[in-house]
Protein backbone atom coordinates (compact mmCIF):
# COMPACT_ATOMS: atom_id res chain seq x y z
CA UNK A 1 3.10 86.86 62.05
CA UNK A 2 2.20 83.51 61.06
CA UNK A 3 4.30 80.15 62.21
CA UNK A 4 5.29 79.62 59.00
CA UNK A 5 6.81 82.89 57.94
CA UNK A 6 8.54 83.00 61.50
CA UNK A 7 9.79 79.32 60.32
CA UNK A 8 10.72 80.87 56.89
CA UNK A 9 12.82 83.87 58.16
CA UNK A 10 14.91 81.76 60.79
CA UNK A 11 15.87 79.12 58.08
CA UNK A 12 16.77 81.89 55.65
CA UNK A 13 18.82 83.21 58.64
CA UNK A 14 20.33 80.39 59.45
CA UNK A 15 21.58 80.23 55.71
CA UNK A 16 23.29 83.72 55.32
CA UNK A 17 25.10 83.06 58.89
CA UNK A 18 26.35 79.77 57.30
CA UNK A 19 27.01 81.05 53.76
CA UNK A 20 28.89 84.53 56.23
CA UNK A 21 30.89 82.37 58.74
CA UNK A 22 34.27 82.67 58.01
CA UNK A 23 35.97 78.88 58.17
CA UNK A 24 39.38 77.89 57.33
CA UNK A 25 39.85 77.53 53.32
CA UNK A 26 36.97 79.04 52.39
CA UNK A 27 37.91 82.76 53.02
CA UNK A 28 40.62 83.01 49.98
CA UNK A 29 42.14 85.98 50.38
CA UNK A 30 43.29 85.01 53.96
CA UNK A 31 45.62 82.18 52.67
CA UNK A 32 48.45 82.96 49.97
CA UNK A 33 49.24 80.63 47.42
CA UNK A 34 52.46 79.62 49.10
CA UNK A 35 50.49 78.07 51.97
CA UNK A 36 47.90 76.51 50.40
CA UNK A 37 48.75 72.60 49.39
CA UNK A 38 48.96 71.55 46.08
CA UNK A 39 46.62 68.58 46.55
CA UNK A 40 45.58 66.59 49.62
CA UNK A 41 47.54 63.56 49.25
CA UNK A 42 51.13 64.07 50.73
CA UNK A 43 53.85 62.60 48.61
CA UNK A 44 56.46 59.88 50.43
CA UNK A 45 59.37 59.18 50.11
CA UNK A 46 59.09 56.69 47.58
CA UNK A 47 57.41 58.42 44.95
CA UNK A 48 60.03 60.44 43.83
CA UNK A 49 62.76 57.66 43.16
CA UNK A 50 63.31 56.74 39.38
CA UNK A 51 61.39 54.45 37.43
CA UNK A 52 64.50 51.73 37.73
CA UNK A 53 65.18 51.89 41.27
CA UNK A 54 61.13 51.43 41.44
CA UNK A 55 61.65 48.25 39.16
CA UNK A 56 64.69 46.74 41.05
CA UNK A 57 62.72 47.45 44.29
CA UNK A 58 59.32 45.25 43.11
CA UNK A 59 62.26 42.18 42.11
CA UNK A 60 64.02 42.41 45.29
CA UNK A 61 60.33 42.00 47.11
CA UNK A 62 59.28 39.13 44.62
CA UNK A 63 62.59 37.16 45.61
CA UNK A 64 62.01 37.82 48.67
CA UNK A 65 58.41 36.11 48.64
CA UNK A 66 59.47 33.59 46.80
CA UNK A 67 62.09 31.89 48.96
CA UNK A 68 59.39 32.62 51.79
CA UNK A 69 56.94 30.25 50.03
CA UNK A 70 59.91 28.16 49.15
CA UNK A 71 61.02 27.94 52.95
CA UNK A 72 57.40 27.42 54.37
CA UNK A 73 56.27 24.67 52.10
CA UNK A 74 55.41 21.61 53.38
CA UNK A 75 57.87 19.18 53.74
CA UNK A 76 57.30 16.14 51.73
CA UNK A 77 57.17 13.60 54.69
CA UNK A 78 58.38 9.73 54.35
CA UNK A 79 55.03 8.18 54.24
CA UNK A 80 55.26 5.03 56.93
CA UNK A 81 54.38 1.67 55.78
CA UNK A 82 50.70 0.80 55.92
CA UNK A 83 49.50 -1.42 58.67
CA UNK A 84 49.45 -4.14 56.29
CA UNK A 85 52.96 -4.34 54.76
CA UNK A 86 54.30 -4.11 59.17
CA UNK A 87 52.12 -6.41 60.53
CA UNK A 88 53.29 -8.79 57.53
CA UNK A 89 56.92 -8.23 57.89
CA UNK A 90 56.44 -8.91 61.63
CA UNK A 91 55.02 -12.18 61.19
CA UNK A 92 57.67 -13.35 58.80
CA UNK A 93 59.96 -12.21 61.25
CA UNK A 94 58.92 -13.93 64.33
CA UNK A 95 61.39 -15.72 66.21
CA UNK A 96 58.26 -17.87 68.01
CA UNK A 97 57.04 -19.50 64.89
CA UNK A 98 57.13 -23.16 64.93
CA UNK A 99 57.22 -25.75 61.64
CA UNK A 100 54.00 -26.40 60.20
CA UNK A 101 52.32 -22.82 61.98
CA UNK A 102 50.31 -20.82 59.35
CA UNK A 103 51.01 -16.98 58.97
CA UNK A 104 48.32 -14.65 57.70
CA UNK A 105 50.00 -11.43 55.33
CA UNK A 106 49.05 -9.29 52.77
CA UNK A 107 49.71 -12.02 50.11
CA UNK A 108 47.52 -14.57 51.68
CA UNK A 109 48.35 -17.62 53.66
CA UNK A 110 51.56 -18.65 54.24
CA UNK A 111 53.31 -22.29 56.02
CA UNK A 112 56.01 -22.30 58.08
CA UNK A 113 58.20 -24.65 56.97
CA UNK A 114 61.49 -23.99 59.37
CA UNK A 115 64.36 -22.09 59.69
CA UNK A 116 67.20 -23.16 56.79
CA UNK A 117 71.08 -21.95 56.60
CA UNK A 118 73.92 -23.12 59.00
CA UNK A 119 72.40 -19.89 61.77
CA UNK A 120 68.56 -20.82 61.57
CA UNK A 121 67.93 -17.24 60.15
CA UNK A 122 66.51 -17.82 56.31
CA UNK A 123 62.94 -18.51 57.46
CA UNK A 124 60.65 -21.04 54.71
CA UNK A 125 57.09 -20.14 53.94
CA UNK A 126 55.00 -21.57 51.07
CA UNK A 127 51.85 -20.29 50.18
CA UNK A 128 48.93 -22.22 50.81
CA UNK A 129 46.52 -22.53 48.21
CA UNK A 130 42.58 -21.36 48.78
CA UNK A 131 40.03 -24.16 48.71
């Protein structure tokens, strides 16, 4: 016998013991109809309830999201002053300054002319102008 027919006959072998084995579901007359399952994908709970219940469900989830997003947003923040605008207000502020002192702000520079009103707390600037 050649090595090919001895190849031949095991693989032809090898397919009737295959094609023979008895395996769970393929034998039919071993399982009734009772046991077998109607398809493979088992049904929850939650298919079976009725079209509105289904509907009110998907609402109540969708509220639910919603004042999720709602409650997470970002909270608009107070945006502080920029550097500018405090450093000016502090200068116009300054208890130190003396007449004739020159401030530099935002709007350019200013001259400290004194303090007016009866408690010294109205300060005086007047702009000076470029050259």
């Amino acid at each position: 016998m050649t090595r090919t027919n001895a190849h031949f006959i095991a693989i032809v072998a090898l397919v009737v013991a295959v094609h023979t084995w008895p395996a769970p579901g393929r034998a039919g007359d071993e399982m009734s109809t009772a046991e077998e399952p109607a398809n493979d994908i088992a049904l929850s709970p939650d298919s079976l309830i009725p079209r509105e219940d289904w509907k009110r469900r998907v609402d109540d989830a969708r509220n639910r999201a919603e004042q999720v997003r709602r409650f997470n947003a970002p909270r608009r923040m107070v945006q502080p002053d920029p550097p500018e605008k405090i450093a000016t207000q502090r200068a116009l502020s300054d208890d130190t300054l003396q007449p004739e002192d020159i401030v530099s702000t935002d709007k350019g520079f200013l001259l400290f002319r004194g303090r007016a009103g009866a408690d010294g707390q109205n300060a005086d600037f007047v702009p000076i102008a470029p050259r």
